[in-house]
C-alpha atoms as a PDB file:
ATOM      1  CA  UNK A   1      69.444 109.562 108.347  1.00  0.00           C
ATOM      2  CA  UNK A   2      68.586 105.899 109.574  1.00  0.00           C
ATOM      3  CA  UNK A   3      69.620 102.707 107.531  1.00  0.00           C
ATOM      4  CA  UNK A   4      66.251 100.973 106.434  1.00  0.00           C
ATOM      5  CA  UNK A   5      65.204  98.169 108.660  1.00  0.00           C
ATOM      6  CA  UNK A   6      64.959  95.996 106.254  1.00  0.00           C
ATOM      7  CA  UNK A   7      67.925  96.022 105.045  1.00  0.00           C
ATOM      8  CA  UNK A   8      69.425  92.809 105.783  1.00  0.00           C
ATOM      9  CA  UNK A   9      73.931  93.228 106.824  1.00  0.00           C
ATOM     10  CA  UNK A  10      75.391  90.185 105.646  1.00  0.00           C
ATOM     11  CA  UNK A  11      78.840  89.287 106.297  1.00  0.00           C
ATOM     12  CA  UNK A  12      81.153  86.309 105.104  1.00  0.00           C
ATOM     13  CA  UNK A  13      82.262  83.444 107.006  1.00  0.00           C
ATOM     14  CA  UNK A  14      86.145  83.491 107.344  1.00  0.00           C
ATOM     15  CA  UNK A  15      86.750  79.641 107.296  1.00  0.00           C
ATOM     16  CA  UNK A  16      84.574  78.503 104.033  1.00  0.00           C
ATOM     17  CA  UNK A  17      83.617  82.638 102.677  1.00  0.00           C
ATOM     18  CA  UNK A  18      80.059  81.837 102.495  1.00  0.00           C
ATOM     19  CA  UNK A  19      78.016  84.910 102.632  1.00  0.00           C
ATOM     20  CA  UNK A  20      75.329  85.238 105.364  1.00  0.00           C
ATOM     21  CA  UNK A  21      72.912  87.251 107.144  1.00  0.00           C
ATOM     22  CA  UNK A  22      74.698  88.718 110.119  1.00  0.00           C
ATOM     23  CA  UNK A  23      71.939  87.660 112.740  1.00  0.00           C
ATOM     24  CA  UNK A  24      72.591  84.257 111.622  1.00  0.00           C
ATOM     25  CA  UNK A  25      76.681  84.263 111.720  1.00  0.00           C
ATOM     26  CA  UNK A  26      78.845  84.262 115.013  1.00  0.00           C
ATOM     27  CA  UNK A  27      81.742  86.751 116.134  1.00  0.00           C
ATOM     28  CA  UNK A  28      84.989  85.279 115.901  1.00  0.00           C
ATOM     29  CA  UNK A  29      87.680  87.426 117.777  1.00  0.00           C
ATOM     30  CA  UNK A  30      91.051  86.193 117.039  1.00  0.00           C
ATOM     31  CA  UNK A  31      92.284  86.767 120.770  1.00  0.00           C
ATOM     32  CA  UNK A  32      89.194  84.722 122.646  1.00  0.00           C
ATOM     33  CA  UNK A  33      87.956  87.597 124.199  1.00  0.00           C
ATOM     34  CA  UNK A  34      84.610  88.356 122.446  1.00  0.00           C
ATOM     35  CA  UNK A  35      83.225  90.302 125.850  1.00  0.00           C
ATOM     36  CA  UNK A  36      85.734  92.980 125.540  1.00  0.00           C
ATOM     37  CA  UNK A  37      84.235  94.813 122.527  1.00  0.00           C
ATOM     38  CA  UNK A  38      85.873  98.228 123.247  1.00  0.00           C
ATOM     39  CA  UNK A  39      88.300  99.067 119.608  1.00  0.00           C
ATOM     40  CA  UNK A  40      87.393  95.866 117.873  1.00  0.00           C
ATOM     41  CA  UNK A  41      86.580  94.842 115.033  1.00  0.00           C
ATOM     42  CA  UNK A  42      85.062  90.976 114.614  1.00  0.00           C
ATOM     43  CA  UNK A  43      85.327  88.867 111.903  1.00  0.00           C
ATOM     44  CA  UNK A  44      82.388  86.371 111.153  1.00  0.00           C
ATOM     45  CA  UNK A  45      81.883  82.483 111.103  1.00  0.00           C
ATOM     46  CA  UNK A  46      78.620  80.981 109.527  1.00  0.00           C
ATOM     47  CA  UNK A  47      76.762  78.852 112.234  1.00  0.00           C
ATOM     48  CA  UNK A  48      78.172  75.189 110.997  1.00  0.00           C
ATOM     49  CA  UNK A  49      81.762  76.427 110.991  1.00  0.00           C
ATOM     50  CA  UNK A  50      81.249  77.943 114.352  1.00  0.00           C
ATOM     51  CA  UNK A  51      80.177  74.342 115.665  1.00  0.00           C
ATOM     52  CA  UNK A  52      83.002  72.600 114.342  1.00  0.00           C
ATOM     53  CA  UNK A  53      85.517  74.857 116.090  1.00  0.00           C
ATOM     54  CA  UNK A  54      87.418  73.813 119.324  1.00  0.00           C
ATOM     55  CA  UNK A  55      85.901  76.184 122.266  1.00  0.00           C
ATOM     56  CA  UNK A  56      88.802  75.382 124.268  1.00  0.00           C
ATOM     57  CA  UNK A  57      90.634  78.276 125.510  1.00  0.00           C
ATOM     58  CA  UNK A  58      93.510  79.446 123.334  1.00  0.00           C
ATOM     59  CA  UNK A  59      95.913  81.480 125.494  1.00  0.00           C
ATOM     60  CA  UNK A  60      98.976  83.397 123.548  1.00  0.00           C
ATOM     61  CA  UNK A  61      97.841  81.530 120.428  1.00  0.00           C
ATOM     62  CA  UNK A  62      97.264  84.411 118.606  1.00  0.00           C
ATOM     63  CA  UNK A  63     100.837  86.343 119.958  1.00  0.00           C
ATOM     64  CA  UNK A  64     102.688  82.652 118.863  1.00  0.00           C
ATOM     65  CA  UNK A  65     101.043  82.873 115.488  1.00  0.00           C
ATOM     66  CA  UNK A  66     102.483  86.491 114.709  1.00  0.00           C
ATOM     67  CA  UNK A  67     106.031  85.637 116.099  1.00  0.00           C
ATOM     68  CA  UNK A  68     106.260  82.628 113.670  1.00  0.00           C
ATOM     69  CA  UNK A  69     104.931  85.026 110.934  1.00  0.00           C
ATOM     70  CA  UNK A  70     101.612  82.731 110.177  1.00  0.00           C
ATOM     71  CA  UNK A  71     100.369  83.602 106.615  1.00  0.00           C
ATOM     72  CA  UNK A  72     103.606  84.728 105.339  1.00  0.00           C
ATOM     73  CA  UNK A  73     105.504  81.266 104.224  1.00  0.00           C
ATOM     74  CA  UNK A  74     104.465  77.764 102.908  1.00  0.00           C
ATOM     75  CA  UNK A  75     102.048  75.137 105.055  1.00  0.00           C
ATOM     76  CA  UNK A  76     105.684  73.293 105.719  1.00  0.00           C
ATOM     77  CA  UNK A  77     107.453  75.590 107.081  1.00  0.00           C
ATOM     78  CA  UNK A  78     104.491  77.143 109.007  1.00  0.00           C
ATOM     79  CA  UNK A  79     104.244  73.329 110.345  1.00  0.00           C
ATOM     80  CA  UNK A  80     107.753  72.824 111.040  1.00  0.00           C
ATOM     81  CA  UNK A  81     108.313  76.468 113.408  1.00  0.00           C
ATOM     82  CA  UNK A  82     104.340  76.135 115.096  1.00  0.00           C
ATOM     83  CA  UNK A  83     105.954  72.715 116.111  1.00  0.00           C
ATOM     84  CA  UNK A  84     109.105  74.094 117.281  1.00  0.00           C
ATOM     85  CA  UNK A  85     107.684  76.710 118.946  1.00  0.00           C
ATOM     86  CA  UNK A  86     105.375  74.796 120.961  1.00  0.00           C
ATOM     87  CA  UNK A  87     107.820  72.499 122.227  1.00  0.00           C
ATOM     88  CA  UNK A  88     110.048  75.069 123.126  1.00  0.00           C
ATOM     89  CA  UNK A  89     107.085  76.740 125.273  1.00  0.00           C
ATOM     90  CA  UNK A  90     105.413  73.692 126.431  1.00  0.00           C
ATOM     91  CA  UNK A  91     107.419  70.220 126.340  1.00  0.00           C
ATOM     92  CA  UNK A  92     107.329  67.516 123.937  1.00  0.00           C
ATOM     93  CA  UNK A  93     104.483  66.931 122.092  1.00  0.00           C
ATOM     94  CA  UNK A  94     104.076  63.445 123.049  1.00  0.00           C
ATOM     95  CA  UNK A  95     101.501  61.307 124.986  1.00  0.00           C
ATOM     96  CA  UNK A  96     101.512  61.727 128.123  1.00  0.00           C
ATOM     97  CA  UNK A  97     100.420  58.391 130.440  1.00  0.00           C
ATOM     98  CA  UNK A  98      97.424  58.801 132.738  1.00  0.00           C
END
């Protein structure tokens, strides 16, 4: 049997968990990729957290966040290895002059 048409899917918004109707939310896929649909599931961003996001490209940031074990110790000492771990892929974090 069919769902109802009226029924109205709402998801919530994974940076501030408000709940909204899921023609008026955007996919977020956590490796930048949002084309490639096959075996995914996407998580959801309402539309004013989706414009405050940084569309830049975000190559192996998803790979660096699970080798420093994101989620799994304090803000500091997530701080302190992202920072090592950057440097130690890409330079010193300083400004460069144009």
């Amino acid at each position: 049997m069919w769902p109802a048409r009226t029924r109205t899917e709402t998801v919530t918004c994974l940076a501030c968990g408000t709940e909204c109707p899921r023609d008026e939310a955007r996919e977020y896929d956590k490796h930048g990729d949002r084309w490639d649909r096959a075996d995914k599931t996407f998580e959801h961003l309402c539309k004013s957290c989706h414009r405050e996001l940084c569309h830049h490209p975000r190559d192996d940031l998803e790979a660096l966040l699970v080798e420093i074990e994101a989620g799994k110790r304090d803000r500091a000492g997530f701080l302190a290895s992202y920072l090592t771990a950057v440097e130690e892929r890409y330079g010193p974090l300083e400004e460069r002059e144009r």
